[in-house]
PDB file of N, CA and C in Angstrom:
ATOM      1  N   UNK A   1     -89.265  55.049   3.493  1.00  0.00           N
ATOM      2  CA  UNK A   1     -90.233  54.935   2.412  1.00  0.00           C
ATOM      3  C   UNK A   1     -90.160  53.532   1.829  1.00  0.00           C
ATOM      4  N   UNK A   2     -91.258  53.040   1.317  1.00  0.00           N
ATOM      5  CA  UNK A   2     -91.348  51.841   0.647  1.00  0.00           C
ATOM      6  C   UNK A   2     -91.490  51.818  -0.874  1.00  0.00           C
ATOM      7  N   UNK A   3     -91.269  51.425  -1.751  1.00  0.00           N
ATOM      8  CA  UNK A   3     -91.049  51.279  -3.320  1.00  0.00           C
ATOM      9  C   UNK A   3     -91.508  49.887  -3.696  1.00  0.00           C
ATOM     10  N   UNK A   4     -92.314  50.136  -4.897  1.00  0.00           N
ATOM     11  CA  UNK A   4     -92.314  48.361  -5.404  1.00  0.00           C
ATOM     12  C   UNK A   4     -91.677  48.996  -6.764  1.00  0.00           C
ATOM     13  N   UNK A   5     -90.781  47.620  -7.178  1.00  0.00           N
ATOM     14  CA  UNK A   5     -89.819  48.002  -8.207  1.00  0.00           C
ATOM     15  C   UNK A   5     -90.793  46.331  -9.112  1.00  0.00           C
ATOM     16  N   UNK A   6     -90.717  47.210 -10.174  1.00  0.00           N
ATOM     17  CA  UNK A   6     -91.388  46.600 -11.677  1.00  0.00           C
ATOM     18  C   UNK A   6     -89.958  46.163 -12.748  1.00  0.00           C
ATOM     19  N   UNK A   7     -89.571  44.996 -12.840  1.00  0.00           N
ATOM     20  CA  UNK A   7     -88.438  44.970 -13.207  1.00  0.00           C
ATOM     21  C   UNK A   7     -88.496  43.847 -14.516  1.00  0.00           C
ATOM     22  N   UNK A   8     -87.960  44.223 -15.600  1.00  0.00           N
ATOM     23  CA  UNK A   8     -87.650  43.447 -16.897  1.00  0.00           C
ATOM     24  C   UNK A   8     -86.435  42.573 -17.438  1.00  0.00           C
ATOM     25  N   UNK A   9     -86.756  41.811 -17.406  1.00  0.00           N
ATOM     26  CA  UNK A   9     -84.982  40.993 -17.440  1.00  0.00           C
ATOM     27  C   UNK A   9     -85.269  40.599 -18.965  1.00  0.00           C
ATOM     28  N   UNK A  10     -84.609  40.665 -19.879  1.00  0.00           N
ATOM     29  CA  UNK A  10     -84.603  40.366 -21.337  1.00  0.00           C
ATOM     30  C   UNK A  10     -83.524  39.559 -21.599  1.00  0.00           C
ATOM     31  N   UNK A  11     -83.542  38.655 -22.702  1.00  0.00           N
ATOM     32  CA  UNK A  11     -82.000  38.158 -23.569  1.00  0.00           C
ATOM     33  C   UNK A  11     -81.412  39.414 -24.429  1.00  0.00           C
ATOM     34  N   UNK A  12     -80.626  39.624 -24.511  1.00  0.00           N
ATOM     35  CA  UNK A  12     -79.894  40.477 -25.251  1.00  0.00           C
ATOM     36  C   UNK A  12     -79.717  40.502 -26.919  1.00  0.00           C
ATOM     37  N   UNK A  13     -80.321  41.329 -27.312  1.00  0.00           N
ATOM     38  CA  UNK A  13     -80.501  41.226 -28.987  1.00  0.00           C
ATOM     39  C   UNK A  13     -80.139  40.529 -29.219  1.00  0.00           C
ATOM     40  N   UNK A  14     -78.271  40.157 -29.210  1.00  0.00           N
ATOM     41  CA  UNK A  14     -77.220  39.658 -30.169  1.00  0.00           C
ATOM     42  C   UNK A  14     -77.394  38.062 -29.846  1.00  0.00           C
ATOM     43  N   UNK A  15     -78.315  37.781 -29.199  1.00  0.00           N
ATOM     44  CA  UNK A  15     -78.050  36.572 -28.991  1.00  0.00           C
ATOM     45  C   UNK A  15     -79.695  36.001 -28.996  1.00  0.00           C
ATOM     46  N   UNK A  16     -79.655  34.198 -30.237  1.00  0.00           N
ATOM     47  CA  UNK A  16     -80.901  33.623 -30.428  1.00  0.00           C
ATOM     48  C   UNK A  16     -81.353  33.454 -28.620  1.00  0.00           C
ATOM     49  N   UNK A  17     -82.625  33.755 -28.856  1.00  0.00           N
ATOM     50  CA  UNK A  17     -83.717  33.471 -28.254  1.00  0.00           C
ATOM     51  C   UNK A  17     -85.182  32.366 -28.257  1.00  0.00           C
ATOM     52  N   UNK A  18     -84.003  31.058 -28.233  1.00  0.00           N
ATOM     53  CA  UNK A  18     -84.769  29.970 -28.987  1.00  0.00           C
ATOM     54  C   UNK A  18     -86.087  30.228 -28.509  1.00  0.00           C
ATOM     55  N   UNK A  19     -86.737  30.277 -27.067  1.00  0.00           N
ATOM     56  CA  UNK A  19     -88.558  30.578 -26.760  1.00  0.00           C
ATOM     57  C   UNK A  19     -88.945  30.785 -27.442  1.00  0.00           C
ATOM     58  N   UNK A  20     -88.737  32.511 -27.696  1.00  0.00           N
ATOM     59  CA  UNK A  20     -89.015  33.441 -28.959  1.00  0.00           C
ATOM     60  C   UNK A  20     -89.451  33.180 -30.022  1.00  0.00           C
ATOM     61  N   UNK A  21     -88.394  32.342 -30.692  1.00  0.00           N
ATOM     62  CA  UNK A  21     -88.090  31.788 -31.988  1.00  0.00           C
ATOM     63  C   UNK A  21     -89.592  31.334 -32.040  1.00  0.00           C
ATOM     64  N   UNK A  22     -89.301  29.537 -30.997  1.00  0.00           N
ATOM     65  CA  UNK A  22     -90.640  29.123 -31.028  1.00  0.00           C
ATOM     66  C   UNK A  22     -92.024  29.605 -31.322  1.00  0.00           C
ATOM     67  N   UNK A  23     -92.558  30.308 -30.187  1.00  0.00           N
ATOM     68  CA  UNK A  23     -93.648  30.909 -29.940  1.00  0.00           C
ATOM     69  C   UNK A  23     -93.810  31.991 -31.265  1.00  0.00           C
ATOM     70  N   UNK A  24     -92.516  32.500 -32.529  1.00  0.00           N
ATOM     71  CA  UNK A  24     -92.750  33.122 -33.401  1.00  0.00           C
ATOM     72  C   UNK A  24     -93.516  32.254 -34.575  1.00  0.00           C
ATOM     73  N   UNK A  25     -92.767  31.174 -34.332  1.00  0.00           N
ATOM     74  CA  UNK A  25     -93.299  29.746 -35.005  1.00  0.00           C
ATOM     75  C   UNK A  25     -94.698  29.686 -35.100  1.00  0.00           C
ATOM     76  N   UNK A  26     -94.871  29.672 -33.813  1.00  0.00           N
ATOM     77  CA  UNK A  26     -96.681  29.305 -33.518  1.00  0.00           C
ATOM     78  C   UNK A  26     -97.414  30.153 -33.717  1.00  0.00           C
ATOM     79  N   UNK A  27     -96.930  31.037 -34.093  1.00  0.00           N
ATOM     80  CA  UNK A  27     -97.828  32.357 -34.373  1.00  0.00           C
ATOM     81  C   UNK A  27     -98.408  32.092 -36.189  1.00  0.00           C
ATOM     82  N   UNK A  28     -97.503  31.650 -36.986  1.00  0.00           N
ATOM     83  CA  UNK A  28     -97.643  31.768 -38.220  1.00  0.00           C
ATOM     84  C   UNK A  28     -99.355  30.174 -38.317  1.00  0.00           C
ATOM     85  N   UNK A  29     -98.820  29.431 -37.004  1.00  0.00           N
ATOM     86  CA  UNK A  29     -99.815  28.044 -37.659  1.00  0.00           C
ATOM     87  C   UNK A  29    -100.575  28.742 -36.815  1.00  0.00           C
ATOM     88  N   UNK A  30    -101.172  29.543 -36.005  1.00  0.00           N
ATOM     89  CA  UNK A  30    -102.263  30.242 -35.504  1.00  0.00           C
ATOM     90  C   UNK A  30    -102.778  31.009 -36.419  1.00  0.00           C
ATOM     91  N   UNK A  31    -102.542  31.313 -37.383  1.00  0.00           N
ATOM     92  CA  UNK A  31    -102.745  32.506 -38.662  1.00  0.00           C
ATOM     93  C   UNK A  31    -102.733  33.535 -38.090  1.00  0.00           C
ATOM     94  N   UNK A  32    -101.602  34.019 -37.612  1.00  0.00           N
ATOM     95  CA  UNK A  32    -101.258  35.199 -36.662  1.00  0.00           C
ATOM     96  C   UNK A  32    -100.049  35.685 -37.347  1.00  0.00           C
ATOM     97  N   UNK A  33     -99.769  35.257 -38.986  1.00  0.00           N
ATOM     98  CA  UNK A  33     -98.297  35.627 -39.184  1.00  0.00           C
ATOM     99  C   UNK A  33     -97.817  36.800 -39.071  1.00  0.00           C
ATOM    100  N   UNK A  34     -98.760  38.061 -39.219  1.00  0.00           N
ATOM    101  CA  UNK A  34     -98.298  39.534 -38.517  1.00  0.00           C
ATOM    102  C   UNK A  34     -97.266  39.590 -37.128  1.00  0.00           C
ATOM    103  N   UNK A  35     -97.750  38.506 -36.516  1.00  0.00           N
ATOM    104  CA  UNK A  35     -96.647  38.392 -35.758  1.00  0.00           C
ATOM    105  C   UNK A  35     -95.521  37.738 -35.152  1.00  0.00           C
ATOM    106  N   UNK A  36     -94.391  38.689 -34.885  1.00  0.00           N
ATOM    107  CA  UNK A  36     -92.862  38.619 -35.586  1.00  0.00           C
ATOM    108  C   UNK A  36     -91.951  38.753 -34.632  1.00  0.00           C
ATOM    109  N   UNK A  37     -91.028  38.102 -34.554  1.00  0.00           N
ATOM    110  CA  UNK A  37     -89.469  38.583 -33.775  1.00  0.00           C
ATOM    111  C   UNK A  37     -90.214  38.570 -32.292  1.00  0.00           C
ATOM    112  N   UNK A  38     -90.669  37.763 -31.562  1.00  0.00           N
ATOM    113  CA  UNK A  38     -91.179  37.262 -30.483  1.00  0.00           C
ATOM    114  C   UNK A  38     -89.464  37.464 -29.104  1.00  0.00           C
ATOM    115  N   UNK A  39     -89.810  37.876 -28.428  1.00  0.00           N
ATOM    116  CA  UNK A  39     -88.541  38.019 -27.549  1.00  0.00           C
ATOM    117  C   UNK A  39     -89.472  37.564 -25.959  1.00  0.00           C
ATOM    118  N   UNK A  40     -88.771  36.722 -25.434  1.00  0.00           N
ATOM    119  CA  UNK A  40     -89.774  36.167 -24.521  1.00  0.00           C
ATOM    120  C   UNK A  40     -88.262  36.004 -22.921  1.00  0.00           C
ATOM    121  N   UNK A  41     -88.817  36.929 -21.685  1.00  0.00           N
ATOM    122  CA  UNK A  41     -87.711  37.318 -20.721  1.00  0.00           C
ATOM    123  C   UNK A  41     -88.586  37.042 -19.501  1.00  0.00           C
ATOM    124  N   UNK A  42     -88.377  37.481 -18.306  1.00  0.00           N
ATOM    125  CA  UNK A  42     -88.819  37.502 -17.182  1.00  0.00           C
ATOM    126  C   UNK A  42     -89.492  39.078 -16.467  1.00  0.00           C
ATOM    127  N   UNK A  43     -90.469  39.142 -15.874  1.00  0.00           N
ATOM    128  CA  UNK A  43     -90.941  40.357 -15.423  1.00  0.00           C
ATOM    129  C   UNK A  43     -90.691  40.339 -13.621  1.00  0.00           C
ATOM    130  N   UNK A  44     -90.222  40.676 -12.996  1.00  0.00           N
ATOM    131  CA  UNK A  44     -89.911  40.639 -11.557  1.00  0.00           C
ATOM    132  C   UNK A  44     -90.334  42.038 -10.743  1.00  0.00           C
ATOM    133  N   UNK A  45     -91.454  41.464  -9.704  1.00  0.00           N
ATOM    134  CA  UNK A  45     -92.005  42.733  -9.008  1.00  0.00           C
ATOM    135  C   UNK A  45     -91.315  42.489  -7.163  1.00  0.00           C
ATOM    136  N   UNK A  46     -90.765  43.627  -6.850  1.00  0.00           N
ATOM    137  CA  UNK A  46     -90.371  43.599  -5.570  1.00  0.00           C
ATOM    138  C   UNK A  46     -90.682  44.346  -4.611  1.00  0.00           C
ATOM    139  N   UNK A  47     -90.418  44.890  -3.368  1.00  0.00           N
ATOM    140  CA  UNK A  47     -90.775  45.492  -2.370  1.00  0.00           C
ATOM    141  C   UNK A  47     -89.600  45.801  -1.809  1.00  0.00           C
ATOM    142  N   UNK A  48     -88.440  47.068  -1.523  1.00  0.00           N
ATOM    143  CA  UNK A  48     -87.718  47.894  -1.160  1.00  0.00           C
ATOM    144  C   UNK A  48     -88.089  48.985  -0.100  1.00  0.00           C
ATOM    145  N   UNK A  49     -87.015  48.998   1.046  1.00  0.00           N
ATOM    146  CA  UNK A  49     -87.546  49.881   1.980  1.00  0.00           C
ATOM    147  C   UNK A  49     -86.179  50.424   1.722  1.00  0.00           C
ATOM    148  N   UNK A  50     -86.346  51.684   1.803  1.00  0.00           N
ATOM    149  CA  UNK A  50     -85.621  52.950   1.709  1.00  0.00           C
ATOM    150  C   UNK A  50     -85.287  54.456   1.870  1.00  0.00           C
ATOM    151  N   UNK A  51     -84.333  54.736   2.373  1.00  0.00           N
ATOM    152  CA  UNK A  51     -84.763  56.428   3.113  1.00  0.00           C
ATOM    153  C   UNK A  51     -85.466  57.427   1.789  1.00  0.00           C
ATOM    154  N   UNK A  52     -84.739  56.791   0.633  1.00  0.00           N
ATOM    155  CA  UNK A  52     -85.281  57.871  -1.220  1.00  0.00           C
ATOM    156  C   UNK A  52     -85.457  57.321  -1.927  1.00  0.00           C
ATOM    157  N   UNK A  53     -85.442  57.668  -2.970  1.00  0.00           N
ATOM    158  CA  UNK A  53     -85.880  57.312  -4.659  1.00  0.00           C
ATOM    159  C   UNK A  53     -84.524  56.576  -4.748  1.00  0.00           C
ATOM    160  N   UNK A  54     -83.639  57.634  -4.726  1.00  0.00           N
ATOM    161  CA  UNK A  54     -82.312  57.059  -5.094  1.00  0.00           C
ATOM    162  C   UNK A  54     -81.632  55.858  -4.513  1.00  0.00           C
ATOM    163  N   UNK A  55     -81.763  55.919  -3.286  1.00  0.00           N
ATOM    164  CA  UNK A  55     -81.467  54.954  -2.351  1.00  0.00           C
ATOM    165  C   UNK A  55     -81.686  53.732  -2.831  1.00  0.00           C
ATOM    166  N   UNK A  56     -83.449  53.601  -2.823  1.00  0.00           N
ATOM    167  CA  UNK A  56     -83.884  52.061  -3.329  1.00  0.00           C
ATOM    168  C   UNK A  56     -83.927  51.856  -4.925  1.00  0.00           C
ATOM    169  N   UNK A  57     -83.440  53.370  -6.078  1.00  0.00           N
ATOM    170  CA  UNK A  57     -83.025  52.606  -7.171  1.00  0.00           C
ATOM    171  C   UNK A  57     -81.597  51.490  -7.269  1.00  0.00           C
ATOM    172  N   UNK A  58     -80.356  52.237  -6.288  1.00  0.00           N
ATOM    173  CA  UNK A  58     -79.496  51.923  -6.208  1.00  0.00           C
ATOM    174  C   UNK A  58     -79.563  50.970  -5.378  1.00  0.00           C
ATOM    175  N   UNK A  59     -80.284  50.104  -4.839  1.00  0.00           N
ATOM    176  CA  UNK A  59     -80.132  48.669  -4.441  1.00  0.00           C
ATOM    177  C   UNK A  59     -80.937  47.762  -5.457  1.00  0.00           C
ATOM    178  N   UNK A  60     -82.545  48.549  -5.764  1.00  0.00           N
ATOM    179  CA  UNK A  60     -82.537  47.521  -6.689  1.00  0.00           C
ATOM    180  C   UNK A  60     -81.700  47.384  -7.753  1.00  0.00           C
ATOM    181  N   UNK A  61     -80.814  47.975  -8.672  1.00  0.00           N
ATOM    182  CA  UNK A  61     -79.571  48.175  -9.358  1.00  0.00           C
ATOM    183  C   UNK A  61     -78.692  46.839  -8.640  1.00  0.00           C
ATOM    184  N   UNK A  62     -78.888  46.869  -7.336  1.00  0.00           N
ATOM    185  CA  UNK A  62     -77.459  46.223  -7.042  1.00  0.00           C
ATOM    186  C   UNK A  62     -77.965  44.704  -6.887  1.00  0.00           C
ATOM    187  N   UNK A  63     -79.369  44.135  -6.481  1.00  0.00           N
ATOM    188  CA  UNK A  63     -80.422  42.894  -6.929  1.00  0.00           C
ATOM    189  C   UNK A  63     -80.131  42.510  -8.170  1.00  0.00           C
ATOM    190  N   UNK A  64     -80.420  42.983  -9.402  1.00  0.00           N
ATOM    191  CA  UNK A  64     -80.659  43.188 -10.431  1.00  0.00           C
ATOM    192  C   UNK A  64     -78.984  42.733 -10.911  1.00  0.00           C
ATOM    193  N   UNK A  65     -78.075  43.198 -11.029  1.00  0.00           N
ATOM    194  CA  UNK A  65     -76.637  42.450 -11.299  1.00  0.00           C
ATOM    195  C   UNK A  65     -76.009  41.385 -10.504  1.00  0.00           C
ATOM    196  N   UNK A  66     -76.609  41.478  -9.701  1.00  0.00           N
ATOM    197  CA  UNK A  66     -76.011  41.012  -8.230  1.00  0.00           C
ATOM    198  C   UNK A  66     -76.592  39.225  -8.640  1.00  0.00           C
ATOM    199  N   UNK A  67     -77.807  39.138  -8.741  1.00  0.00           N
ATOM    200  CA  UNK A  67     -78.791  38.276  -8.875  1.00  0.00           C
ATOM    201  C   UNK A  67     -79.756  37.907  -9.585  1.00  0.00           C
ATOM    202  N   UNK A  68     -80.866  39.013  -9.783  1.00  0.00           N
ATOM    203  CA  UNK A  68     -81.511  38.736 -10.846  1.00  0.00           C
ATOM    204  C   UNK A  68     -81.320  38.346 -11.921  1.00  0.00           C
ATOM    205  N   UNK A  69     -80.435  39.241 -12.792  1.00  0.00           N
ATOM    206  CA  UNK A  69     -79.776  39.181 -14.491  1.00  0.00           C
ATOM    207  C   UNK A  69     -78.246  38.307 -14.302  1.00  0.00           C
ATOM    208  N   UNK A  70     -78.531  37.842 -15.362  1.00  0.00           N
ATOM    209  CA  UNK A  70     -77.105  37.295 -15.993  1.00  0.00           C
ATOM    210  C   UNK A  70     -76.745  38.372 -16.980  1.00  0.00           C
ATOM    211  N   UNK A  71     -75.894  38.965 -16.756  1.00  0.00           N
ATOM    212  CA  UNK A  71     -75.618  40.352 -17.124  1.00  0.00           C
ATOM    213  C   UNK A  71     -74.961  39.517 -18.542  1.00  0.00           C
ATOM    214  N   UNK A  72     -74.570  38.382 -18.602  1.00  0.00           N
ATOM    215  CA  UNK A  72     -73.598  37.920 -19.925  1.00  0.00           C
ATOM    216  C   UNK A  72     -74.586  38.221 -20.997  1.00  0.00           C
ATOM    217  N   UNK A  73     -75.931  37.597 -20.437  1.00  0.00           N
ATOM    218  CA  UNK A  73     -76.879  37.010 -21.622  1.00  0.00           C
ATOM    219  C   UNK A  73     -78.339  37.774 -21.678  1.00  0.00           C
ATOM    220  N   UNK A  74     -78.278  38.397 -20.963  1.00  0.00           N
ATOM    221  CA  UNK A  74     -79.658  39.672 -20.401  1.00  0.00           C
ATOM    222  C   UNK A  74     -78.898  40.735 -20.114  1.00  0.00           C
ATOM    223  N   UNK A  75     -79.960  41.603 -20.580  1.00  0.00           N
ATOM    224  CA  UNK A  75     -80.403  43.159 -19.728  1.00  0.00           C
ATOM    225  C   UNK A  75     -81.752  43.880 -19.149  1.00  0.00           C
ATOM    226  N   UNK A  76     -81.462  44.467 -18.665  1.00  0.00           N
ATOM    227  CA  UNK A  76     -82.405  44.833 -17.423  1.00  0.00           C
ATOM    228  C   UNK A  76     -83.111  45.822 -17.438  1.00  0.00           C
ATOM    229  N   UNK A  77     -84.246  46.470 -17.382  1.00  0.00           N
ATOM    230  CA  UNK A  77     -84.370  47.923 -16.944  1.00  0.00           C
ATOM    231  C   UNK A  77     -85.669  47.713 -15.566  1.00  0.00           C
ATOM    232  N   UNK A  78     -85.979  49.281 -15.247  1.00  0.00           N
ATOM    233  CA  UNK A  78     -86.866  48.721 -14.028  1.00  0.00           C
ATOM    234  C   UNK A  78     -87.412  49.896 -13.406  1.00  0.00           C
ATOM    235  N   UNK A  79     -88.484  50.029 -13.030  1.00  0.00           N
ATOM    236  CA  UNK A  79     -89.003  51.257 -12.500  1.00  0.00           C
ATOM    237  C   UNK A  79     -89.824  51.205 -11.660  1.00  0.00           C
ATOM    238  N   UNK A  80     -89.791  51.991 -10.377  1.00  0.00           N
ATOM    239  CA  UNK A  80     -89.798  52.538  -8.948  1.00  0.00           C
ATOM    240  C   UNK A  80     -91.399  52.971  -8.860  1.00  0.00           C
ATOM    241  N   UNK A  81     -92.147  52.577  -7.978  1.00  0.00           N
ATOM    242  CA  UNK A  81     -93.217  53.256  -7.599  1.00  0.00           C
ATOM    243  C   UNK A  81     -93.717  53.582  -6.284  1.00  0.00           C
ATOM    244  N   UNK A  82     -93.434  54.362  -5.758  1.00  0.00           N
ATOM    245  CA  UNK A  82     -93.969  54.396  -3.878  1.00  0.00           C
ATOM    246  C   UNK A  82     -95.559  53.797  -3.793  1.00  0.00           C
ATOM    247  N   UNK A  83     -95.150  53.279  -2.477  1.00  0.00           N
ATOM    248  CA  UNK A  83     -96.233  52.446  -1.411  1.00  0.00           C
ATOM    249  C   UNK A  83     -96.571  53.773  -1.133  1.00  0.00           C
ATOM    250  N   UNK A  84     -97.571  53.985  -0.856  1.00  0.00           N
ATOM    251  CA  UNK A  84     -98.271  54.937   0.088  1.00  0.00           C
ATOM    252  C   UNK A  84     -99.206  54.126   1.205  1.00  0.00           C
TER     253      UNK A  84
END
């Protein structure tokens, strides 16, 4: 089976997110000040071949620490959709 995995790489609350910050900045001289706390990460789409669900969660899992994320300073989540 084939899977495309939809994947989110974020900075981790505890830690500034200067982009963020920025682009929260620019929001206020846009007269956009409603908007707030700007968190700005990476979106990563892939293609997994695999006998299951489980199979190709557990590799993309293993992409995803392995490579994708800096597990120090990001976290991850990510979700599975079959090719048909």
């Amino acid at each position: 089976m084939k899977f495309i995995a939809n994947i989110n790489v974020m900075p981790l609350k505890a830690l500034l997110d200067p982009q963020g910050k920025a682009v929260t900045g620019s929001m206020k001289n846009l007269g956009l000040p409603e908007i707030d706390n700007v968190r700005i990460g990476k979106h990563i789409t892939l293609e997994v071949e695999a006998a299951s669900e489980e199979v190709a969660k557990a590799k993309v899992n293993d992409a995803c620490t392995k490579l994708l994320c800096n597990q120090i300073m990001e976290s991850f989540e990510f979700n599975l959709t079959p090719i048909k």
